[in-house]
C-alpha atoms as a PDB file:
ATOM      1  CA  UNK A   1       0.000   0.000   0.000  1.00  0.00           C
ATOM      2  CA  UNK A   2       1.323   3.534  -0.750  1.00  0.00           C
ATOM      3  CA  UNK A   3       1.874   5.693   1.617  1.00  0.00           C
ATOM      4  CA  UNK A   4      -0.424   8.868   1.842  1.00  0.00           C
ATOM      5  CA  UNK A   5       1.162  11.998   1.292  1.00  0.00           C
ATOM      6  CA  UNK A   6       1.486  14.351   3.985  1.00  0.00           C
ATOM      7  CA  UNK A   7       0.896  18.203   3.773  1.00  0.00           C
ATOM      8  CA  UNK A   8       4.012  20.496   4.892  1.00  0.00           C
ATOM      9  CA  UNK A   9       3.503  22.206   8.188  1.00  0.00           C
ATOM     10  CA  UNK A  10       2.324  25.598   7.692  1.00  0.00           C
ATOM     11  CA  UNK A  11       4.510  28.386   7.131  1.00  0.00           C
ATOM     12  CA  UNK A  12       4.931  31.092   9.489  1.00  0.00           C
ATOM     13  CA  UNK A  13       4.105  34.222   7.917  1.00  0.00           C
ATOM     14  CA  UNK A  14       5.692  36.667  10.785  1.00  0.00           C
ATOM     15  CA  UNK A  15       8.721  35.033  10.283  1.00  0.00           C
ATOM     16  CA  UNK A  16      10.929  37.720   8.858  1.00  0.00           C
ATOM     17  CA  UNK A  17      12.925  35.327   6.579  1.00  0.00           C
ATOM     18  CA  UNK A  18       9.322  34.830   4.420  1.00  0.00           C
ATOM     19  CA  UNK A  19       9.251  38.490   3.601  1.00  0.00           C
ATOM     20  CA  UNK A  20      13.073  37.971   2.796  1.00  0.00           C
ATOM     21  CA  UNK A  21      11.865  35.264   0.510  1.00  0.00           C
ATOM     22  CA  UNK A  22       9.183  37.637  -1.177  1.00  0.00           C
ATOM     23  CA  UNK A  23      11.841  39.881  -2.006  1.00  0.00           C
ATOM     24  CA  UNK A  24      14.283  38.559  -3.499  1.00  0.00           C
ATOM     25  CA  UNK A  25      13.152  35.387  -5.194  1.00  0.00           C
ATOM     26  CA  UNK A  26      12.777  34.117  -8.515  1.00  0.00           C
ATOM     27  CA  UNK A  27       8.740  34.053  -9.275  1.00  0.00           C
ATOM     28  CA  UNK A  28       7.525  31.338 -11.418  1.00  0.00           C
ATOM     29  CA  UNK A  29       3.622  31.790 -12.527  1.00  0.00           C
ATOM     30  CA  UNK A  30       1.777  28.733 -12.419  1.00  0.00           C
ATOM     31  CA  UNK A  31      -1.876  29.439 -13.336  1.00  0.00           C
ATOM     32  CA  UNK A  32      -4.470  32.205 -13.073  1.00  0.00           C
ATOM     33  CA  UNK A  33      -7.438  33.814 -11.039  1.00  0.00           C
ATOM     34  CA  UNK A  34     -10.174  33.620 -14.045  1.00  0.00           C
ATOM     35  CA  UNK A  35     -12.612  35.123 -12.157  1.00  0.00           C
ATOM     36  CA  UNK A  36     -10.506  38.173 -10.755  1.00  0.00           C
ATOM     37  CA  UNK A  37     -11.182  41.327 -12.492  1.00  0.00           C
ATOM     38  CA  UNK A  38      -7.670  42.385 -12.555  1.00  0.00           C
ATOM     39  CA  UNK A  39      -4.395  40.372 -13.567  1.00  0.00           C
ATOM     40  CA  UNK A  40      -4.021  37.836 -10.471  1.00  0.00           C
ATOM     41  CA  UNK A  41      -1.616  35.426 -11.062  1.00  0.00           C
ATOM     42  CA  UNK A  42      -0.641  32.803  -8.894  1.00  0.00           C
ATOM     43  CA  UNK A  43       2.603  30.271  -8.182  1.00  0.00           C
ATOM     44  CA  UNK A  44       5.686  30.412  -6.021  1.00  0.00           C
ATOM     45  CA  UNK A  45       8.340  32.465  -5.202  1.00  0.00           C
ATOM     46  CA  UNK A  46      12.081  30.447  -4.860  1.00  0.00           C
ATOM     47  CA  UNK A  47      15.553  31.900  -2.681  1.00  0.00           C
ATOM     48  CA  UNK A  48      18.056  29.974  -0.961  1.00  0.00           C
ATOM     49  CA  UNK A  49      16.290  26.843  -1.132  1.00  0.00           C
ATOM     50  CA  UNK A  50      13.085  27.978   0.313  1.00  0.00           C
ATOM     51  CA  UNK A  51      10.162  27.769  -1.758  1.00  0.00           C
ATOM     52  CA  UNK A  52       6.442  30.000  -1.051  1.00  0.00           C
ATOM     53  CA  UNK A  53       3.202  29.977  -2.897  1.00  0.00           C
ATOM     54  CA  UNK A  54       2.167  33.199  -3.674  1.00  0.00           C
ATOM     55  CA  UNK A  55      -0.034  35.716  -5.497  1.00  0.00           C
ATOM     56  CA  UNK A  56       1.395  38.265  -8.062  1.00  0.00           C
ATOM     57  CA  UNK A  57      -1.157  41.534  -9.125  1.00  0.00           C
ATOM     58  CA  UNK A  58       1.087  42.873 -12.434  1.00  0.00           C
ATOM     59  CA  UNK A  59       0.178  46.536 -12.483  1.00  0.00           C
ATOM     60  CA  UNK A  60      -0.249  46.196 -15.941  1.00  0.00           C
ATOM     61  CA  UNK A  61      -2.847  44.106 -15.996  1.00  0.00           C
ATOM     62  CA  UNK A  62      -4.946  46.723 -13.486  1.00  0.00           C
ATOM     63  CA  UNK A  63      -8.055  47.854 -15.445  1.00  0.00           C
ATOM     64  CA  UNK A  64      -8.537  51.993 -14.792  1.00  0.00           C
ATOM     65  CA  UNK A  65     -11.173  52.897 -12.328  1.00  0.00           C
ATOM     66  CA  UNK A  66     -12.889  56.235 -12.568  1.00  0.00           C
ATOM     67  CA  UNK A  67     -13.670  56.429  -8.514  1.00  0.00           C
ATOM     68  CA  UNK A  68     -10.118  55.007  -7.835  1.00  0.00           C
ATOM     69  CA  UNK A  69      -7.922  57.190 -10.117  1.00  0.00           C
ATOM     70  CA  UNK A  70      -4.728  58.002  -8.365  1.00  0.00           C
ATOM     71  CA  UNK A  71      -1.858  55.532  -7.296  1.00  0.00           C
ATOM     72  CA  UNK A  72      -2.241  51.881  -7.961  1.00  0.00           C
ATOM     73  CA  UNK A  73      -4.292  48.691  -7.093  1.00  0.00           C
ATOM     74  CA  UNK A  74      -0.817  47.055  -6.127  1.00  0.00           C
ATOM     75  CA  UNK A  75       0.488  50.416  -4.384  1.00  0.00           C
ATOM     76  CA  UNK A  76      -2.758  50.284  -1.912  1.00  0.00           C
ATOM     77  CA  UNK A  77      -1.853  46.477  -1.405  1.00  0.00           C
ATOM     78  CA  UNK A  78       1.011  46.981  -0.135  1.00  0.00           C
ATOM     79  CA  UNK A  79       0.216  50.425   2.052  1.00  0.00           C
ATOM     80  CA  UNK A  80      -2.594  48.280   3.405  1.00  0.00           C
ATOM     81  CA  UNK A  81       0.233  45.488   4.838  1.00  0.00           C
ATOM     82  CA  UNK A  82       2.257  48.112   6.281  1.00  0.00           C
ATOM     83  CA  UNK A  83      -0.475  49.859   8.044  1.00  0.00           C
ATOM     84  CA  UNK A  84      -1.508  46.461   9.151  1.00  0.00           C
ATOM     85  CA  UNK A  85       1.928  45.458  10.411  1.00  0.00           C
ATOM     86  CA  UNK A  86       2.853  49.149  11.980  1.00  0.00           C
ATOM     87  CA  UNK A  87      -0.289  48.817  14.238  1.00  0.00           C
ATOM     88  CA  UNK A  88       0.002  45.307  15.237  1.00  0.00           C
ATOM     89  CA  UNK A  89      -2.689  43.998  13.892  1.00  0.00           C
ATOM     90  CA  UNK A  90      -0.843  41.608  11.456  1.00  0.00           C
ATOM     91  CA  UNK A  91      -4.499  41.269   9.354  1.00  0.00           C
ATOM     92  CA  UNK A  92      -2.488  41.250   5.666  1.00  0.00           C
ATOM     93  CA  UNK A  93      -0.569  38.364   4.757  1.00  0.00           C
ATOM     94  CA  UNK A  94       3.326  39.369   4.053  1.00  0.00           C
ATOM     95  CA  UNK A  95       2.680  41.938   0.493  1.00  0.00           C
ATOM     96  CA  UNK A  96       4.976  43.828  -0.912  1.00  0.00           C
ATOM     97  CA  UNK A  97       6.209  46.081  -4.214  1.00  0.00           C
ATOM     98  CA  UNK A  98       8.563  44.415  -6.675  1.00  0.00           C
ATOM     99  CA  UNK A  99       9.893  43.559 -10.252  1.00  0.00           C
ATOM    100  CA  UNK A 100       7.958  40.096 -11.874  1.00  0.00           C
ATOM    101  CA  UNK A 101       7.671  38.481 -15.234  1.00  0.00           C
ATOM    102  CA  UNK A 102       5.505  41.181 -16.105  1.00  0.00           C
ATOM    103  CA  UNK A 103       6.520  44.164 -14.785  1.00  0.00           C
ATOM    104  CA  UNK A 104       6.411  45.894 -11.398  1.00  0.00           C
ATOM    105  CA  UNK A 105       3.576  44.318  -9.336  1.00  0.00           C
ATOM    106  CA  UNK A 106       2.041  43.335  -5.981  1.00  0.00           C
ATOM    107  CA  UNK A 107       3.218  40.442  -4.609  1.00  0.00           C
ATOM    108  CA  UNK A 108       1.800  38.207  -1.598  1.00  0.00           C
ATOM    109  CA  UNK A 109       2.295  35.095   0.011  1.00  0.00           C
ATOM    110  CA  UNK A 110      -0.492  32.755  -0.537  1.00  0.00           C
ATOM    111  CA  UNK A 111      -2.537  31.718   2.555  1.00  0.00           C
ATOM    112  CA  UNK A 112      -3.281  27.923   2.936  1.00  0.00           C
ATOM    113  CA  UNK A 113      -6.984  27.703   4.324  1.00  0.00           C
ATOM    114  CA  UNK A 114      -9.112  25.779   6.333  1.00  0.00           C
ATOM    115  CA  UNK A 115     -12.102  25.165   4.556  1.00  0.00           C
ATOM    116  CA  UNK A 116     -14.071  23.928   6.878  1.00  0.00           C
ATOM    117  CA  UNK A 117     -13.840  26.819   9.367  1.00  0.00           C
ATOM    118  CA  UNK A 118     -16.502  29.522   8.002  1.00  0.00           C
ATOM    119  CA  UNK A 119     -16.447  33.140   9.162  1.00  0.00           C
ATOM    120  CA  UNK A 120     -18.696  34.708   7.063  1.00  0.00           C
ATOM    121  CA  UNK A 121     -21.640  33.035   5.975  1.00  0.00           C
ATOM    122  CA  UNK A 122     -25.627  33.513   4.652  1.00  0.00           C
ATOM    123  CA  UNK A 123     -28.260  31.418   5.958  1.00  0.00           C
ATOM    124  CA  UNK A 124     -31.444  30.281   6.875  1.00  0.00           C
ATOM    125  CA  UNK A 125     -32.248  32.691  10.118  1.00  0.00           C
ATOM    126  CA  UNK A 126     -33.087  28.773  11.980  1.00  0.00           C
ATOM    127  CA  UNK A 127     -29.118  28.331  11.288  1.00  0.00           C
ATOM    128  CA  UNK A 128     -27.126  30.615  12.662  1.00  0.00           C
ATOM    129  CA  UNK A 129     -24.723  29.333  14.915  1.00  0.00           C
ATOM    130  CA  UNK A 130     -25.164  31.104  18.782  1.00  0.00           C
ATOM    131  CA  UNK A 131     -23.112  34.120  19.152  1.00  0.00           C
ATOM    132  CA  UNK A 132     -23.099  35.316  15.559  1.00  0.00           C
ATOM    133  CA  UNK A 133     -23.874  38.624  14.725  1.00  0.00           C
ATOM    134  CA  UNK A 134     -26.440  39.446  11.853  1.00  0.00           C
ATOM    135  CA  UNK A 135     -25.697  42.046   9.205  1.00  0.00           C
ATOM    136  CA  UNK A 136     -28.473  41.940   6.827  1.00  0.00           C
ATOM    137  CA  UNK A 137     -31.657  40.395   6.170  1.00  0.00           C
ATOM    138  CA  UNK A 138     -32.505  38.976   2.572  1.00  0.00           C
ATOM    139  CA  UNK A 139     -34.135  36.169   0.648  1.00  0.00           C
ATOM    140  CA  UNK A 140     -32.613  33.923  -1.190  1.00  0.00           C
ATOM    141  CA  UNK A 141     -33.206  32.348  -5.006  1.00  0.00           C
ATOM    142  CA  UNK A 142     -36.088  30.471  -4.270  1.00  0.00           C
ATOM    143  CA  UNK A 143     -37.804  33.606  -1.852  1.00  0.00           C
ATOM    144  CA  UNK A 144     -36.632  31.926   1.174  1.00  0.00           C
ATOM    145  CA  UNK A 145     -35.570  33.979   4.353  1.00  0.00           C
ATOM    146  CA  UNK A 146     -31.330  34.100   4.954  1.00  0.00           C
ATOM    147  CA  UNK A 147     -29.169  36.393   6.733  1.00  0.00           C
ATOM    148  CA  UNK A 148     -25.498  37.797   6.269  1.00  0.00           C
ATOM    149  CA  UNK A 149     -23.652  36.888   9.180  1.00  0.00           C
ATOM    150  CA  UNK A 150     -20.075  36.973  10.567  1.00  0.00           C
ATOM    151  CA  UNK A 151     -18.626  35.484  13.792  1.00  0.00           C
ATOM    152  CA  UNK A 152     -17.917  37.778  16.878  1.00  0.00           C
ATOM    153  CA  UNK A 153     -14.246  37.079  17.180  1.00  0.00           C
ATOM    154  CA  UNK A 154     -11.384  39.985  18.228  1.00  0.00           C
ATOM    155  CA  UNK A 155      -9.066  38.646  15.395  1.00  0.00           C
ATOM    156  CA  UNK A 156     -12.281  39.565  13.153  1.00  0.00           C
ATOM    157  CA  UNK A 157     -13.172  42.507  15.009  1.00  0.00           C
ATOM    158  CA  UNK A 158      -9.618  43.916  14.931  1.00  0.00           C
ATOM    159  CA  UNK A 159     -10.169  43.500  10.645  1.00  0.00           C
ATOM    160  CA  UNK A 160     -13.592  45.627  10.928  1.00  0.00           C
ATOM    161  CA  UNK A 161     -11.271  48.030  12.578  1.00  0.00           C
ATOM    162  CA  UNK A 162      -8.652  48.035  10.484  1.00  0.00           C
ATOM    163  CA  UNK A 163     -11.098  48.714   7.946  1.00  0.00           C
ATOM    164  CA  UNK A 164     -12.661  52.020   9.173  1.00  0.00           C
ATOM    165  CA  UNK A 165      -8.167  52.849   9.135  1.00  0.00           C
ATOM    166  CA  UNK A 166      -8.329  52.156   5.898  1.00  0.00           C
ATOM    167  CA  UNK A 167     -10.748  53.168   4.142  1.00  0.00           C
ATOM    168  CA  UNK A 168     -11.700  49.324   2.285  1.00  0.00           C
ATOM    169  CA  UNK A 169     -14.380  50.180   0.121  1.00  0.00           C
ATOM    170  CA  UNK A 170     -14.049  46.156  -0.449  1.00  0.00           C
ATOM    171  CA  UNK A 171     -14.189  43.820   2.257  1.00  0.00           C
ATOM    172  CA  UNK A 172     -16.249  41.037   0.649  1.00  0.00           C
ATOM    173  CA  UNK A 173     -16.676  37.414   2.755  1.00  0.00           C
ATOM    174  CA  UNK A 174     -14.507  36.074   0.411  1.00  0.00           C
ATOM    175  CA  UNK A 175     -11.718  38.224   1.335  1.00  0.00           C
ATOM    176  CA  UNK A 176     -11.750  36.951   5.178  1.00  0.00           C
ATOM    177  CA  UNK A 177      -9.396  33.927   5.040  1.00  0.00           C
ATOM    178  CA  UNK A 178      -9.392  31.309   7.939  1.00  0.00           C
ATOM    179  CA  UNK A 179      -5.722  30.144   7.788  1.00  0.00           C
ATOM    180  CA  UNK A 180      -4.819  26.664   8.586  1.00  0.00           C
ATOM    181  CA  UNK A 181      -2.138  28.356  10.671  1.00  0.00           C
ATOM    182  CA  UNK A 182      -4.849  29.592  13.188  1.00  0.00           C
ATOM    183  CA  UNK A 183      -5.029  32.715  12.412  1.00  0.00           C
ATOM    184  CA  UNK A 184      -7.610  34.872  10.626  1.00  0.00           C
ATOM    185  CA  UNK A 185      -6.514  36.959   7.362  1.00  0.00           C
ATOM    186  CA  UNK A 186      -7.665  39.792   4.762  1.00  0.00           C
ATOM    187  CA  UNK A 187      -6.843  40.008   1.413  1.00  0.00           C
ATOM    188  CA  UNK A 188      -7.651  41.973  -1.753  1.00  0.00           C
ATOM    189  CA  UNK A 189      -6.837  45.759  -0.141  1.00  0.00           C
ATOM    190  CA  UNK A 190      -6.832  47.052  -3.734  1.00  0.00           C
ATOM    191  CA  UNK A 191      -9.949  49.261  -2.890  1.00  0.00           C
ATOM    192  CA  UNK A 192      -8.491  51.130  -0.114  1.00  0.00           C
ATOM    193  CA  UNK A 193      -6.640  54.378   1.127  1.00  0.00           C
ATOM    194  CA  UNK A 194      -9.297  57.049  -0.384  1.00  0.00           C
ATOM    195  CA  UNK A 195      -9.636  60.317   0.075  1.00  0.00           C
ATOM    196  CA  UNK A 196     -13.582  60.191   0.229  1.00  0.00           C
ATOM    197  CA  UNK A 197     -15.723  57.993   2.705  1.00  0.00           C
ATOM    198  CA  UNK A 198     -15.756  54.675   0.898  1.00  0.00           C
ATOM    199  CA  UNK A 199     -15.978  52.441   3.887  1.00  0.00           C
ATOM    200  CA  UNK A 200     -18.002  49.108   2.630  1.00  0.00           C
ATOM    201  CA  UNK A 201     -17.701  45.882   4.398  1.00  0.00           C
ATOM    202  CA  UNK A 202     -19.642  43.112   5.718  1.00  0.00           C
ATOM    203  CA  UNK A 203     -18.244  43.171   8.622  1.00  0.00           C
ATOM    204  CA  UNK A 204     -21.073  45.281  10.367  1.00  0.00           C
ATOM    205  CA  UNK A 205     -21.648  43.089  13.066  1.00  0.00           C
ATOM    206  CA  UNK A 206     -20.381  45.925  16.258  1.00  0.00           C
ATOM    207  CA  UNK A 207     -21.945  48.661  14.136  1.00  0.00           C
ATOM    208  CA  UNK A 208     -22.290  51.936  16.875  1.00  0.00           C
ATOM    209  CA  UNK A 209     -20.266  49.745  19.654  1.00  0.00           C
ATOM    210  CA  UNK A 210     -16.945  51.296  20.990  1.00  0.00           C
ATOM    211  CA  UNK A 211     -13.717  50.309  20.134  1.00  0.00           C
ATOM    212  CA  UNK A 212     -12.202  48.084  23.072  1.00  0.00           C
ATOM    213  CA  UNK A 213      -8.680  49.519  24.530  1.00  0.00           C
ATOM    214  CA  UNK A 214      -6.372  47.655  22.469  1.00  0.00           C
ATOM    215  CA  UNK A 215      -7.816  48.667  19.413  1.00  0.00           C
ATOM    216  CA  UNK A 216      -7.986  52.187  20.156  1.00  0.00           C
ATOM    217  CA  UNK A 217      -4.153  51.958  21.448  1.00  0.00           C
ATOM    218  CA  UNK A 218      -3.069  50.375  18.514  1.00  0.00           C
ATOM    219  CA  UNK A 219      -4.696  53.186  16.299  1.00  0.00           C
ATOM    220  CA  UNK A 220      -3.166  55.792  18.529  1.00  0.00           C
ATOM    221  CA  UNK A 221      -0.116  54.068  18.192  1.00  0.00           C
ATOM    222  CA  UNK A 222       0.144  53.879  14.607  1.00  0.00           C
ATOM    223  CA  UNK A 223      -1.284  57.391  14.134  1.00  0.00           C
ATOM    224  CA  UNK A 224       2.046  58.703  16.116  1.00  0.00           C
ATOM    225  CA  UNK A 225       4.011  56.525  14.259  1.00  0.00           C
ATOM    226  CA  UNK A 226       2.809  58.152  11.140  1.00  0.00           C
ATOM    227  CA  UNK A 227       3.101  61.109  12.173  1.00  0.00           C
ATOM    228  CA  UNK A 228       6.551  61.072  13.495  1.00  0.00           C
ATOM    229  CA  UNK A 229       7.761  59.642  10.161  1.00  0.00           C
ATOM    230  CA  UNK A 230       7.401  63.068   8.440  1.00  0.00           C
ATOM    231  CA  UNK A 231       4.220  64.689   9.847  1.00  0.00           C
ATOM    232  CA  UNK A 232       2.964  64.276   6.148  1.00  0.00           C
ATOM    233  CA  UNK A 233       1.602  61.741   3.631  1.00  0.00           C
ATOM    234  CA  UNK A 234       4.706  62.295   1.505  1.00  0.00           C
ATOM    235  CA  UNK A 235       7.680  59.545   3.330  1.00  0.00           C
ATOM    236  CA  UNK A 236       4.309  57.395   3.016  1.00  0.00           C
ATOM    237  CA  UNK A 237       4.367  57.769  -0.026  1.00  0.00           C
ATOM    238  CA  UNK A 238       7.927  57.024  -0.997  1.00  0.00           C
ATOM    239  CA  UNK A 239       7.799  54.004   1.458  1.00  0.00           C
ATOM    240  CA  UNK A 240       4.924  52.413  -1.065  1.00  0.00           C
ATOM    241  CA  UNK A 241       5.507  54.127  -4.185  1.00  0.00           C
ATOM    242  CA  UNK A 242       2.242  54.186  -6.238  1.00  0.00           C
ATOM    243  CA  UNK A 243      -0.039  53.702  -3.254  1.00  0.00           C
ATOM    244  CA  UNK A 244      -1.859  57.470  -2.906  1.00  0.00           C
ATOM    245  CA  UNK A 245      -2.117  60.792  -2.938  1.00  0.00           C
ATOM    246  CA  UNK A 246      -0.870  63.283  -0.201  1.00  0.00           C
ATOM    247  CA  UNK A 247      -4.278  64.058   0.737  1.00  0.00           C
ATOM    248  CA  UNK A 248      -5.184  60.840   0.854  1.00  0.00           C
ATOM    249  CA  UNK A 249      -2.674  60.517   3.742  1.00  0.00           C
ATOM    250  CA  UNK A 250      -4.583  63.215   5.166  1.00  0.00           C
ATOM    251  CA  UNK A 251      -7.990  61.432   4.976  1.00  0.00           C
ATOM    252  CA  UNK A 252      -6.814  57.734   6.397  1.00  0.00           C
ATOM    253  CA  UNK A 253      -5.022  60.108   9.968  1.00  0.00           C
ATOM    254  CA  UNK A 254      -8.744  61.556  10.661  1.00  0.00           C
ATOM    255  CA  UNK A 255      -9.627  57.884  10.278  1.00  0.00           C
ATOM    256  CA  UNK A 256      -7.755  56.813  13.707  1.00  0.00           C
ATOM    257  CA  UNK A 257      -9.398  59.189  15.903  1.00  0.00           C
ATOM    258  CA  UNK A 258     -12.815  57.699  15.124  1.00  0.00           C
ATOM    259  CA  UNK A 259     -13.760  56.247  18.755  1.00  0.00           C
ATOM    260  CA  UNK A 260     -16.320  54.181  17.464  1.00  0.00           C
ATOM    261  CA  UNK A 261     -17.444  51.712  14.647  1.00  0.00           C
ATOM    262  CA  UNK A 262     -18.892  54.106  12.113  1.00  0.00           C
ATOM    263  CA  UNK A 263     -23.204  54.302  11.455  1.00  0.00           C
ATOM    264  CA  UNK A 264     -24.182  52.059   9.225  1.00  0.00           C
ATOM    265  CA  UNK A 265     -27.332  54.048   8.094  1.00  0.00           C
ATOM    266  CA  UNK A 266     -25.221  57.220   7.308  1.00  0.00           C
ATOM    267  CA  UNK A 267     -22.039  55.692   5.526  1.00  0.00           C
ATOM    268  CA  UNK A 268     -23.193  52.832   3.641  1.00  0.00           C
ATOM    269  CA  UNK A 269     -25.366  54.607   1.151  1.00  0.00           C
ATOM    270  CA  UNK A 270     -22.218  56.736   0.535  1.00  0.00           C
ATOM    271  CA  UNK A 271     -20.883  53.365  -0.826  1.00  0.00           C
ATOM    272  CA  UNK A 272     -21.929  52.406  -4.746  1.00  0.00           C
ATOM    273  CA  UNK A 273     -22.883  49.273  -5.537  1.00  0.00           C
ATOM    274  CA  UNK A 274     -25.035  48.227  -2.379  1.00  0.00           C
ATOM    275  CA  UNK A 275     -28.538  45.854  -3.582  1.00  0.00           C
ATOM    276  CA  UNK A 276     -30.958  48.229  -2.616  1.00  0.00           C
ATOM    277  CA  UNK A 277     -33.420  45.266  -1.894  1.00  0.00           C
ATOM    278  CA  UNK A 278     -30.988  43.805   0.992  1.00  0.00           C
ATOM    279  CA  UNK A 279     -32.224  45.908   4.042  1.00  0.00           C
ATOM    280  CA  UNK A 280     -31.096  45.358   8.235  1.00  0.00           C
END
């Protein structure tokens, strides 16, 4: 009988070498995301004998968006990590700027997943599992009654808050990883880091709550941090070339000093592309 193979143990992705990794080695491109609107290709990334999956955004293979028209897709990835990693919240799986086979591009280290751990989910109201918090009320294909929900975890609650910082005009369920590692992840900041109020997320769940203390110190923290940097956007933007605007540097700092989740009635009509029909 022949032995069954066994997976590798998962890789640590706050190990500093893995970034090190992402840097400097040689990306090979193994397939495609079909169903991604931009350029996402996918394979590994090889140095010194260590070997990563990973995901590669080319930025030319960004389409143009009129409501997104400064910097790049790949620029906000990567200002999204370092936001993430300056305030501790370690939400954005290792991302960074670099040359690929096709030009200058984001590139991130693919996150193994545990399928069978949901965090985000629509169902029948009867199934729900206890503790979840509802978002939305809906019905389904067939007329039935089902409900957006998300689980009330601080690793997931930290990501709701790290995307008021940032402005994600795109936190879909799909974009909330579960990683076999333990550890819960976002990806896809590509919509992020705008001037204007663009918050949109299902993550709605502590809508009007306050932010508990380690949240709030952690965006304190990485507000001073920012500022003491350059007390401007513009070392930002040379740290993530391509990311923003000055001004949109501006916009993200009055973001930190927002004690509490925003109102869901007043900023998510500001937001296009909400189904009217999908009410709380």
């Amino acid at each position: 009988m022949d032995p069954q193979p066994v997976d590798p143990a998962p890789v640590d992705l706050r190990d500093p070498s893995v970034r090190e990794v992402l840097r400097r080695g040689r990306i090979e491109i193994t397939g495609r995301l079909v169903d991604a609107s931009n350029a996402t290709l996918f394979g590994t990334v090889c140095a010194d004998g260590v070997e990563l999956r990973c995901v590669y955004k080319p930025v030319r293979g960004e389409r143009p968006l009129w409501d997104f028209p400064d910097g790049t897709l790949a620029g906000r990835e990567v200002a999204s990590h370092l936001i993430s990693e300056t305030a501790g919240w370690h939400v954005v799986p290792p991302t960074l700027l670099r040359d690929g086979p096709f030009g200058p591009g984001m590139v991130q280290v693919w996150v193994d997943t545990n399928d069978e751990r949901e965090l985000v989910d629509v169902l029948p109201p009867k199934e729900v599992p206890p503790g979840w918090l509802g978002v939305l009320r809906a019905r389904d294909g067939r007329g039935e009654p089902a409900v957006l929900v998300h689980a009330d975890l601080p690793e997931l609650r930290a990501m709701a808050v790290f995307d008021v910082v940032v402005n994600n005009a795109d936190r879909k369920g799909g974009h909330v990883l579960a990683g076999v590692d333990g550890r819960i992840y976002g990806v896809d900041h590509g919509l992020c880091l705008h001037v204007e109020h663009k918050l949109r997320t299902v993550l709605w769940g502590w809508v009007g709550q306050q932010m508990t203390p380690r949240c709030s110190s952690r965006c304190a923290g990485c507000a001073r941090r920012w500022t003491a940097a350059g007390r401007s956007a513009t070392s930002w933007a040379s740290t993530s070339p391509g990311a923003r605007s000055a001004r949109c540097g501006r916009g993200s700092r009055r973001s930190w000093r927002t004690p509490v989740f925003p109102n869901r009635r007043a900023t998510v009509p500001r937001s296009p592309g909400r189904p009217s029909r999908l009410t709380r």
